[in-house]
PDB file of N, CA and C in Angstrom:
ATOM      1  N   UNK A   1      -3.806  -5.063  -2.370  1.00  0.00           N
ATOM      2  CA  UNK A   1      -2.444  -5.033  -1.943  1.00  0.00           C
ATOM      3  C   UNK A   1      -2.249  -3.744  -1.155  1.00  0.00           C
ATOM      4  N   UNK A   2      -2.053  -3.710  -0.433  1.00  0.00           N
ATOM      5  CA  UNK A   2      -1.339  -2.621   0.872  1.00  0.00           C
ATOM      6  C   UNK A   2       0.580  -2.199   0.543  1.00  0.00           C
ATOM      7  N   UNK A   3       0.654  -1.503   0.379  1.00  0.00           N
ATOM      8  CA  UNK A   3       2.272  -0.867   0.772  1.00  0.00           C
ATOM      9  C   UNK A   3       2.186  -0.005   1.765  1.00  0.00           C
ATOM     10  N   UNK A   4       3.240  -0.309   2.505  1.00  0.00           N
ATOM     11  CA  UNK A   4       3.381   0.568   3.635  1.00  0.00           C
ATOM     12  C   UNK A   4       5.109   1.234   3.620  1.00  0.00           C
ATOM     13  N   UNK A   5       4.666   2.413   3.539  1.00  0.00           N
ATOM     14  CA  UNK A   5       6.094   3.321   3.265  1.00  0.00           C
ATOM     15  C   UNK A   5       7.614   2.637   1.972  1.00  0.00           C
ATOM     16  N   UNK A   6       6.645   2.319   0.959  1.00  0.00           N
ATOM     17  CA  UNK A   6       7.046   2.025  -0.187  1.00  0.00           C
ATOM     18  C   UNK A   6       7.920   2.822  -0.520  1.00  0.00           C
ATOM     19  N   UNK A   7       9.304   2.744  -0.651  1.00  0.00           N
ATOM     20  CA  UNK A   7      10.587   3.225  -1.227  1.00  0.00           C
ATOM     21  C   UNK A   7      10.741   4.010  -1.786  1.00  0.00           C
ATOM     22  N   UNK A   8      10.836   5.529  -1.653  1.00  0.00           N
ATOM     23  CA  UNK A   8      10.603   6.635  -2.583  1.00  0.00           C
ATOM     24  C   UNK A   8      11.927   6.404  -3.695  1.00  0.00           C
ATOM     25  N   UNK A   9      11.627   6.906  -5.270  1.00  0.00           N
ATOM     26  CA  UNK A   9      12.829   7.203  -6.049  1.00  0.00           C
ATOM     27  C   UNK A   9      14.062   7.690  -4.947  1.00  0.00           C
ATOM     28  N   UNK A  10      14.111   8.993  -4.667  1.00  0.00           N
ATOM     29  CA  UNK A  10      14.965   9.528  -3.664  1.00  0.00           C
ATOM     30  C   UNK A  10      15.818   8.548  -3.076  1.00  0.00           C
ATOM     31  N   UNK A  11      14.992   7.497  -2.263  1.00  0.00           N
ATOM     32  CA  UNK A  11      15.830   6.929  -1.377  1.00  0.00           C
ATOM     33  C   UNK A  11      16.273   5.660  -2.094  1.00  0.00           C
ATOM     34  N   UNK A  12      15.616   5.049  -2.401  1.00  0.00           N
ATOM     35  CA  UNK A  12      16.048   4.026  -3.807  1.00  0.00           C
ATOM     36  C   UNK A  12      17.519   4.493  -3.859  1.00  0.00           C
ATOM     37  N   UNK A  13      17.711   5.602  -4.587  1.00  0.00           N
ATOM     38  CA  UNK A  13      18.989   6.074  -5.175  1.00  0.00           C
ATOM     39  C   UNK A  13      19.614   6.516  -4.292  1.00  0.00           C
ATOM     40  N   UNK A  14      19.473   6.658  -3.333  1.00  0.00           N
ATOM     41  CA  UNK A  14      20.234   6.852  -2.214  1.00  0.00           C
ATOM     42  C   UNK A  14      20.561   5.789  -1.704  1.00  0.00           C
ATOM     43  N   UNK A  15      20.192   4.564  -1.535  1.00  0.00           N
ATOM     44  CA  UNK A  15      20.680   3.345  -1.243  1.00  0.00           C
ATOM     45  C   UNK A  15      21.268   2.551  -2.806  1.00  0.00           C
ATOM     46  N   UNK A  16      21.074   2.850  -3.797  1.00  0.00           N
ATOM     47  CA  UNK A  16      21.585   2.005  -5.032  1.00  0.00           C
ATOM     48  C   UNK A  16      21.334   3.048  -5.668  1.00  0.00           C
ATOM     49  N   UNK A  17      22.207   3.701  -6.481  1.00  0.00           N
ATOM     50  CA  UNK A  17      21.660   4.803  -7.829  1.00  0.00           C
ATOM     51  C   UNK A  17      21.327   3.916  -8.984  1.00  0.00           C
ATOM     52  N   UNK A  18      21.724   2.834  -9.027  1.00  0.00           N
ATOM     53  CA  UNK A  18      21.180   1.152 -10.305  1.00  0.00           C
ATOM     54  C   UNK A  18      19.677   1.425  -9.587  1.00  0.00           C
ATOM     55  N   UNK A  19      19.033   1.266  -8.671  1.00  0.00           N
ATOM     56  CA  UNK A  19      17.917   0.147  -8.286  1.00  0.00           C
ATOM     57  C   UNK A  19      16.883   1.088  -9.321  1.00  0.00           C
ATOM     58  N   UNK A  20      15.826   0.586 -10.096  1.00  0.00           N
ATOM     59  CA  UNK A  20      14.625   0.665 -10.406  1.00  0.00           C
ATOM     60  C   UNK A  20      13.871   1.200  -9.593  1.00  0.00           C
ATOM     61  N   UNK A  21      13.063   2.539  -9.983  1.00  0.00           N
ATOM     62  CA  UNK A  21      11.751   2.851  -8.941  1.00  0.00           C
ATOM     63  C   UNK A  21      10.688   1.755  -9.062  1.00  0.00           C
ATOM     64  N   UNK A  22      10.035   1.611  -7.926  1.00  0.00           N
ATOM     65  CA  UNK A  22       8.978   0.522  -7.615  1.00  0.00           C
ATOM     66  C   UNK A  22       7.683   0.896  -7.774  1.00  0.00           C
ATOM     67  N   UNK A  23       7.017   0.535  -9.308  1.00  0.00           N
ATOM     68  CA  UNK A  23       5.960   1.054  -9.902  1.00  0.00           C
ATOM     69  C   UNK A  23       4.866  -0.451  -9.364  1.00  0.00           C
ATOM     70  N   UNK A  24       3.465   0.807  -9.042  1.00  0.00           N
ATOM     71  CA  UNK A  24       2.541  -0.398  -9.143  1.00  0.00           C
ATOM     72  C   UNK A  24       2.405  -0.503 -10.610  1.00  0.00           C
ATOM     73  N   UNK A  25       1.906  -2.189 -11.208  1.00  0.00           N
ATOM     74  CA  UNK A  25       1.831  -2.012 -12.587  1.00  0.00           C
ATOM     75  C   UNK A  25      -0.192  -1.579 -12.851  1.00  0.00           C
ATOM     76  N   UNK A  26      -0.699  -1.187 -13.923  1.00  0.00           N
ATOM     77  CA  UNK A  26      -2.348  -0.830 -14.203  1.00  0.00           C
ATOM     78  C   UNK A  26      -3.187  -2.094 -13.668  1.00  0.00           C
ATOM     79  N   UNK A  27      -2.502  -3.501 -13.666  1.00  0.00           N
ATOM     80  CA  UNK A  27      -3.558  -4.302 -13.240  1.00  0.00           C
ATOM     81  C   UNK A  27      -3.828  -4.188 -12.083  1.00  0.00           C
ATOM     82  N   UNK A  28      -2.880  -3.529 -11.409  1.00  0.00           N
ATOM     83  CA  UNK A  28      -2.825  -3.874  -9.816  1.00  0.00           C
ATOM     84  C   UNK A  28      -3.226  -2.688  -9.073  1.00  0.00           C
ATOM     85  N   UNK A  29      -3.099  -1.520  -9.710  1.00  0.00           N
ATOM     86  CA  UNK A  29      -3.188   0.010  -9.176  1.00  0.00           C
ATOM     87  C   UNK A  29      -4.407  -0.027  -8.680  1.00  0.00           C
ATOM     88  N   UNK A  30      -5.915   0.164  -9.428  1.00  0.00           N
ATOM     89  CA  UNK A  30      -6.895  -0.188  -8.625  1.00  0.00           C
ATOM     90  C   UNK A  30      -7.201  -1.324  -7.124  1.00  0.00           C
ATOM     91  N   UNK A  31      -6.215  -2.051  -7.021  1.00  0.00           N
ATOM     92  CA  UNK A  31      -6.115  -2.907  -5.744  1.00  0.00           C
ATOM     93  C   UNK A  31      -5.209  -2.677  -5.106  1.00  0.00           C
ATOM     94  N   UNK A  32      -4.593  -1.144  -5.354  1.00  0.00           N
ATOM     95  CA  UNK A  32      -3.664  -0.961  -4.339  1.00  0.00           C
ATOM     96  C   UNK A  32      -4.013  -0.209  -3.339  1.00  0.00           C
ATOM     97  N   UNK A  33      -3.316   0.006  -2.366  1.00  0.00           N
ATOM     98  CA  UNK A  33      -3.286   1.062  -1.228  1.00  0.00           C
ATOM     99  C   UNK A  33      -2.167   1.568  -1.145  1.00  0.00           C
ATOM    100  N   UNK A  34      -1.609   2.829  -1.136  1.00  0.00           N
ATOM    101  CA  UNK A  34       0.198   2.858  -1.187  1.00  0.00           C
ATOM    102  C   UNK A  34      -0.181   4.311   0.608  1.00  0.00           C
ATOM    103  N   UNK A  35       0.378   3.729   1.624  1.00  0.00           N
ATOM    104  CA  UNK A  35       0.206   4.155   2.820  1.00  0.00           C
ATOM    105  C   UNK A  35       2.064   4.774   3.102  1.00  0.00           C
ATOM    106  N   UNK A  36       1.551   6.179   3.535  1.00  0.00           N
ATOM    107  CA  UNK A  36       2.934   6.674   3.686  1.00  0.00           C
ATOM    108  C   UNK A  36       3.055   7.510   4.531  1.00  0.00           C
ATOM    109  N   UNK A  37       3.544   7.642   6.190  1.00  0.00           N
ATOM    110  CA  UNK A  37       3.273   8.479   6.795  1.00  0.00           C
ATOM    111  C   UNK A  37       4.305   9.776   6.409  1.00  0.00           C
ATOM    112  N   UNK A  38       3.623  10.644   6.642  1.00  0.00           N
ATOM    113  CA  UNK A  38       4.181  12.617   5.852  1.00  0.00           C
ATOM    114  C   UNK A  38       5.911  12.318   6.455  1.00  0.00           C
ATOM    115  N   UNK A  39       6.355  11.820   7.938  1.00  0.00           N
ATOM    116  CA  UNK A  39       7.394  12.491   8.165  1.00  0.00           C
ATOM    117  C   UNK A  39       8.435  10.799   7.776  1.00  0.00           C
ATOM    118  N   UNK A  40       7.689  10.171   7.327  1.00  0.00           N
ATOM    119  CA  UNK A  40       8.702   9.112   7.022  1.00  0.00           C
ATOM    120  C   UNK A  40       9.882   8.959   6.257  1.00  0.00           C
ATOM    121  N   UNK A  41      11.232   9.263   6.432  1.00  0.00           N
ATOM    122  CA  UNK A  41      12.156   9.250   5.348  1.00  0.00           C
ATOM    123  C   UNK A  41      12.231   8.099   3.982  1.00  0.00           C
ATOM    124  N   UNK A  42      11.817   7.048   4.329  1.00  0.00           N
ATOM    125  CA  UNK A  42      11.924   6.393   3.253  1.00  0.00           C
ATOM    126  C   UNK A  42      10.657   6.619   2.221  1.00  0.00           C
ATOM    127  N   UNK A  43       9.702   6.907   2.149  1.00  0.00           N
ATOM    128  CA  UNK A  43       8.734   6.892   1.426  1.00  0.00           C
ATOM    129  C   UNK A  43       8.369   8.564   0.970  1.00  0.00           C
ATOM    130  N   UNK A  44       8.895   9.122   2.018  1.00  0.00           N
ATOM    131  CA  UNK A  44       8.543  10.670   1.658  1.00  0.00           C
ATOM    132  C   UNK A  44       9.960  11.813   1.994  1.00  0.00           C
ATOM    133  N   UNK A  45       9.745  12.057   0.337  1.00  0.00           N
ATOM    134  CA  UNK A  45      11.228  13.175   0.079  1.00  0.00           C
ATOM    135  C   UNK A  45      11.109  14.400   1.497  1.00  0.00           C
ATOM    136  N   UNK A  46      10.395  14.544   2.241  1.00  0.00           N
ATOM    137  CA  UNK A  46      10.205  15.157   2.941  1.00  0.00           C
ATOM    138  C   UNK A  46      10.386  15.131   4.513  1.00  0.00           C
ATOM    139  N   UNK A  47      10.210  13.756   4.621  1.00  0.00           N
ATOM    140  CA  UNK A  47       9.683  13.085   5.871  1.00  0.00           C
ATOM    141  C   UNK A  47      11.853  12.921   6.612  1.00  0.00           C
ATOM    142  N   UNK A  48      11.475  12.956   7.693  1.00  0.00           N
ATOM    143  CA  UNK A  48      13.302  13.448   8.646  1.00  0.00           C
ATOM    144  C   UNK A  48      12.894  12.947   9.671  1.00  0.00           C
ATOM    145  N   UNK A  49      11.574  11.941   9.824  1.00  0.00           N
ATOM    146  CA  UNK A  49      12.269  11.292  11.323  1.00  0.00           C
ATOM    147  C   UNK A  49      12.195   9.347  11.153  1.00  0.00           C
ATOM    148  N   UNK A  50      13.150   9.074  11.211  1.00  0.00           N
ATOM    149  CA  UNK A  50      13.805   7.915  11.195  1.00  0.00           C
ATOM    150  C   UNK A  50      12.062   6.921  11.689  1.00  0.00           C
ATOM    151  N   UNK A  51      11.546   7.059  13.019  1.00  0.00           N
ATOM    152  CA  UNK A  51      10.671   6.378  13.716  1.00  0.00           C
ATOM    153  C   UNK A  51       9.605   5.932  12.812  1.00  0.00           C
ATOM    154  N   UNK A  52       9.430   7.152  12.215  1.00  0.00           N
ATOM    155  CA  UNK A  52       7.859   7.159  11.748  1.00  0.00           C
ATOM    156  C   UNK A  52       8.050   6.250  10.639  1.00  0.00           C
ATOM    157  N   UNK A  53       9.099   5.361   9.878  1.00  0.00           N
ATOM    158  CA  UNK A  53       8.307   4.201   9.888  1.00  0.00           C
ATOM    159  C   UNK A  53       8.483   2.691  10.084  1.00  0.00           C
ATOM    160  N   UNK A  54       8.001   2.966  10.944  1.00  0.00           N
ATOM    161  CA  UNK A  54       7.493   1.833  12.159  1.00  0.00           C
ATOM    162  C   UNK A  54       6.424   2.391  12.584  1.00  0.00           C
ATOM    163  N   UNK A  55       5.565   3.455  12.350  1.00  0.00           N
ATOM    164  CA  UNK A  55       4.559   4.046  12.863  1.00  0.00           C
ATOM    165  C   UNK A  55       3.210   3.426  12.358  1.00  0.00           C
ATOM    166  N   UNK A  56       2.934   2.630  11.576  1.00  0.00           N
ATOM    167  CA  UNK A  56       1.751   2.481  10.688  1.00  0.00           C
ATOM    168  C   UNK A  56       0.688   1.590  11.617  1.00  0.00           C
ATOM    169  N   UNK A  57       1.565   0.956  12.172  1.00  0.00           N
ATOM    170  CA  UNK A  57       0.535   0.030  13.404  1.00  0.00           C
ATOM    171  C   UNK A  57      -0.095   0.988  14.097  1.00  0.00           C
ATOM    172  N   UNK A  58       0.254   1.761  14.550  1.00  0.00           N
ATOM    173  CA  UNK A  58       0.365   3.107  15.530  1.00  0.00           C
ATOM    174  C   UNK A  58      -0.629   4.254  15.387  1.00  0.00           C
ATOM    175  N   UNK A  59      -0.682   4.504  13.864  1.00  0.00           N
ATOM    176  CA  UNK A  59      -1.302   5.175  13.357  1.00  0.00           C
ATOM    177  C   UNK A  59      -2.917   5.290  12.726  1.00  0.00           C
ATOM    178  N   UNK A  60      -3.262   4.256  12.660  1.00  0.00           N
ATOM    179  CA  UNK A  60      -4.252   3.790  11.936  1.00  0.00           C
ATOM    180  C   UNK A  60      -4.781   3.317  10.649  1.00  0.00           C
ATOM    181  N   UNK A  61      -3.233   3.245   9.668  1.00  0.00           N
ATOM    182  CA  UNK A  61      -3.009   2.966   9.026  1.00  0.00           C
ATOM    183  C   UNK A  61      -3.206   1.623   8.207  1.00  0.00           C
ATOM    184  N   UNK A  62      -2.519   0.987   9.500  1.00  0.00           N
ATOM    185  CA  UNK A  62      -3.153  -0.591   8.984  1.00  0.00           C
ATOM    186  C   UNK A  62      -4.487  -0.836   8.824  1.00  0.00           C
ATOM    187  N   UNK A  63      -5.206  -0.428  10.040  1.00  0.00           N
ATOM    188  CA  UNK A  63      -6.590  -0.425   9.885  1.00  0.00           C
ATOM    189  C   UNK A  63      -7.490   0.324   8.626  1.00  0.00           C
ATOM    190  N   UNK A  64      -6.833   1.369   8.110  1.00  0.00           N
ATOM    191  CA  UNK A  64      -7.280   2.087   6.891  1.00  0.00           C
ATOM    192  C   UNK A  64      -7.020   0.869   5.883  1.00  0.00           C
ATOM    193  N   UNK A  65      -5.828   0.163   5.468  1.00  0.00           N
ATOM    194  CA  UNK A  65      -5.764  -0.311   4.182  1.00  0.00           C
ATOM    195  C   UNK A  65      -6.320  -1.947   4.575  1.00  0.00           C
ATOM    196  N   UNK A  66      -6.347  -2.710   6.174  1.00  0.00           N
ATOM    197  CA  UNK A  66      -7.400  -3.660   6.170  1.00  0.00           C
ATOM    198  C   UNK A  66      -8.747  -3.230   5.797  1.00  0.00           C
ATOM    199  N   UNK A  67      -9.326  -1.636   5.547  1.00  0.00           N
ATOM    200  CA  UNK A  67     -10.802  -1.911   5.294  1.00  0.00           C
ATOM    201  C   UNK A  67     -10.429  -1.534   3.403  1.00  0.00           C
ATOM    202  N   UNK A  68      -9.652  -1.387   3.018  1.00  0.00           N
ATOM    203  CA  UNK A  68      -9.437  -0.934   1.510  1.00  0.00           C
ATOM    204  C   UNK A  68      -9.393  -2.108   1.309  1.00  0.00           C
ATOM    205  N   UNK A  69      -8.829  -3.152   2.341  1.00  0.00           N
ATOM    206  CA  UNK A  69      -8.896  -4.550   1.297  1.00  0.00           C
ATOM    207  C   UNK A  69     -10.195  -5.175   1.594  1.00  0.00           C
ATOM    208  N   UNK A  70     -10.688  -5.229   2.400  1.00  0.00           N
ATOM    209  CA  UNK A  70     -12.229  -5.921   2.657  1.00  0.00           C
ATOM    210  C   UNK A  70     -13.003  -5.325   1.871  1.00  0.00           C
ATOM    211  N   UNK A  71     -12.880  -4.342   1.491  1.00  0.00           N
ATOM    212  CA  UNK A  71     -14.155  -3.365   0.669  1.00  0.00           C
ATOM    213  C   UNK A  71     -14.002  -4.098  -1.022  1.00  0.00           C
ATOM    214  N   UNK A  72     -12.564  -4.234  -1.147  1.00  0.00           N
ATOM    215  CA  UNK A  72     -12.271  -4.989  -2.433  1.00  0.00           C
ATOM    216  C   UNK A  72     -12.455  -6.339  -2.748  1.00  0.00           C
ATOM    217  N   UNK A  73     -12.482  -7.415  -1.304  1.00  0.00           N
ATOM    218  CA  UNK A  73     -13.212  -8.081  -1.419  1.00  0.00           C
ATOM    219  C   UNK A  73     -14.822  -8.364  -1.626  1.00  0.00           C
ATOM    220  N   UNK A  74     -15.349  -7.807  -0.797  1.00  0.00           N
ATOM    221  CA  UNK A  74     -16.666  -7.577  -0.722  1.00  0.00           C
ATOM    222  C   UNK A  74     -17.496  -7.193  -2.132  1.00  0.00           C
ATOM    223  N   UNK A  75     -16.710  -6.159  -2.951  1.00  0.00           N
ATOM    224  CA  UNK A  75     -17.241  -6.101  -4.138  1.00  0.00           C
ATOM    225  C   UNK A  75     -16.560  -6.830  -4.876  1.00  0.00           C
ATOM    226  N   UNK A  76     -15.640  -7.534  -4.765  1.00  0.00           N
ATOM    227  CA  UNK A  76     -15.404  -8.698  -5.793  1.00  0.00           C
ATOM    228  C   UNK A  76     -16.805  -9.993  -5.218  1.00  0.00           C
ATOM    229  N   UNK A  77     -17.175  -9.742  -4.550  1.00  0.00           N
ATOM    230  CA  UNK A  77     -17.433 -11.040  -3.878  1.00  0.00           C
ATOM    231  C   UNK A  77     -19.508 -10.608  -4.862  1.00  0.00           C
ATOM    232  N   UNK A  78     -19.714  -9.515  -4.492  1.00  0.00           N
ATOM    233  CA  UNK A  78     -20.764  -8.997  -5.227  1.00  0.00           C
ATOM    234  C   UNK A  78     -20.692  -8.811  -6.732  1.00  0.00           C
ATOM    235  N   UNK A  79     -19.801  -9.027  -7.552  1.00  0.00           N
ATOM    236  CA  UNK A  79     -19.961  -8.796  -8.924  1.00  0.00           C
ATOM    237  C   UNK A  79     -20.279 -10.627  -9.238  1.00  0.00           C
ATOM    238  N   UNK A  80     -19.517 -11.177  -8.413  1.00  0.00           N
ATOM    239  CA  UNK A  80     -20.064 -13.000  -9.065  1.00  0.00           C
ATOM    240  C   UNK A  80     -21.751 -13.470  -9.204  1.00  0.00           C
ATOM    241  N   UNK A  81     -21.987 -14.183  -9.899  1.00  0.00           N
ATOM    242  CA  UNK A  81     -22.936 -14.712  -9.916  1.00  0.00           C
ATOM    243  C   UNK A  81     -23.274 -15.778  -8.808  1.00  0.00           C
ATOM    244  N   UNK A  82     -24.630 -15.927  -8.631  1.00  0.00           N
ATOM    245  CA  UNK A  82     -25.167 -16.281  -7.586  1.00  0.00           C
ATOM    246  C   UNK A  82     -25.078 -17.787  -7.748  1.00  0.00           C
ATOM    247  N   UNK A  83     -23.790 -18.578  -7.067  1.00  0.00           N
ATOM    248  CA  UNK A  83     -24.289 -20.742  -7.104  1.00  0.00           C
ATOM    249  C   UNK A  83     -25.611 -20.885  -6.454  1.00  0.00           C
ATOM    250  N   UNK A  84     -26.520 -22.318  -7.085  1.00  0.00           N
ATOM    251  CA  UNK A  84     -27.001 -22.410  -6.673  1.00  0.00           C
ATOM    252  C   UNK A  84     -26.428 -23.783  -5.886  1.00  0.00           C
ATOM    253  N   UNK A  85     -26.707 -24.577  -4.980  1.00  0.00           N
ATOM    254  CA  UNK A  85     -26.472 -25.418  -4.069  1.00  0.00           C
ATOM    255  C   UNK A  85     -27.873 -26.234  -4.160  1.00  0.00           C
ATOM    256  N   UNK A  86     -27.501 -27.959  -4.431  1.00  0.00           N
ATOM    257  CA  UNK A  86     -29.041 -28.777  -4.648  1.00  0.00           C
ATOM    258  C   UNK A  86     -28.655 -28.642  -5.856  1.00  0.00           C
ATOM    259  N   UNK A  87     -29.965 -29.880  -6.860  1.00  0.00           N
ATOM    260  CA  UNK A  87     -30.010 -29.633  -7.815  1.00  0.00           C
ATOM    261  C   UNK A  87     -31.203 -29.533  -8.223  1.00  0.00           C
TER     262      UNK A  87
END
């Protein structure tokens, strides 16, 4: 799973002080990617420019968490046992 500029607490509550922070849960954390560019306001308490996110195409970003997910395939795909095909 990929997130891209996933909802910081901060802004959460800045748009709803109700809303829930958005936790990966333990099954999923190892298959995550959580992608956040530094100056992005929504994802980073830090980040002050509106653009950056929409930046992730841009950045290389996507391409970072398409190979985090192929790599997770690939070794899922290597822990199975070998079918045989015929009998």
């Amino acid at each position: 799973m990929a997130l891209f500029g996933k909802p910081s607490n901060g802004f959460l509550n800045f748009v709803d002080r109700n809303a829930p922070p958005i936790d990966v849960g333990p099954l999923y954390a190892p298959k995550t990617i959580d992608q956040c560019v530094p100056e992005d306001p929504v994802c980073s308490p830090a980040g002050g420019d509106n653009g950056a996110h929409g930046a992730y195409a841009l950045n290389g970003m996507t391409a970072q968490a398409a190979g985090f997910a192929a790599q997770k395939v690939v070794a899922a795909e290597a822990g199975k046992p070998l079918q045989r095909s015929g009998g």
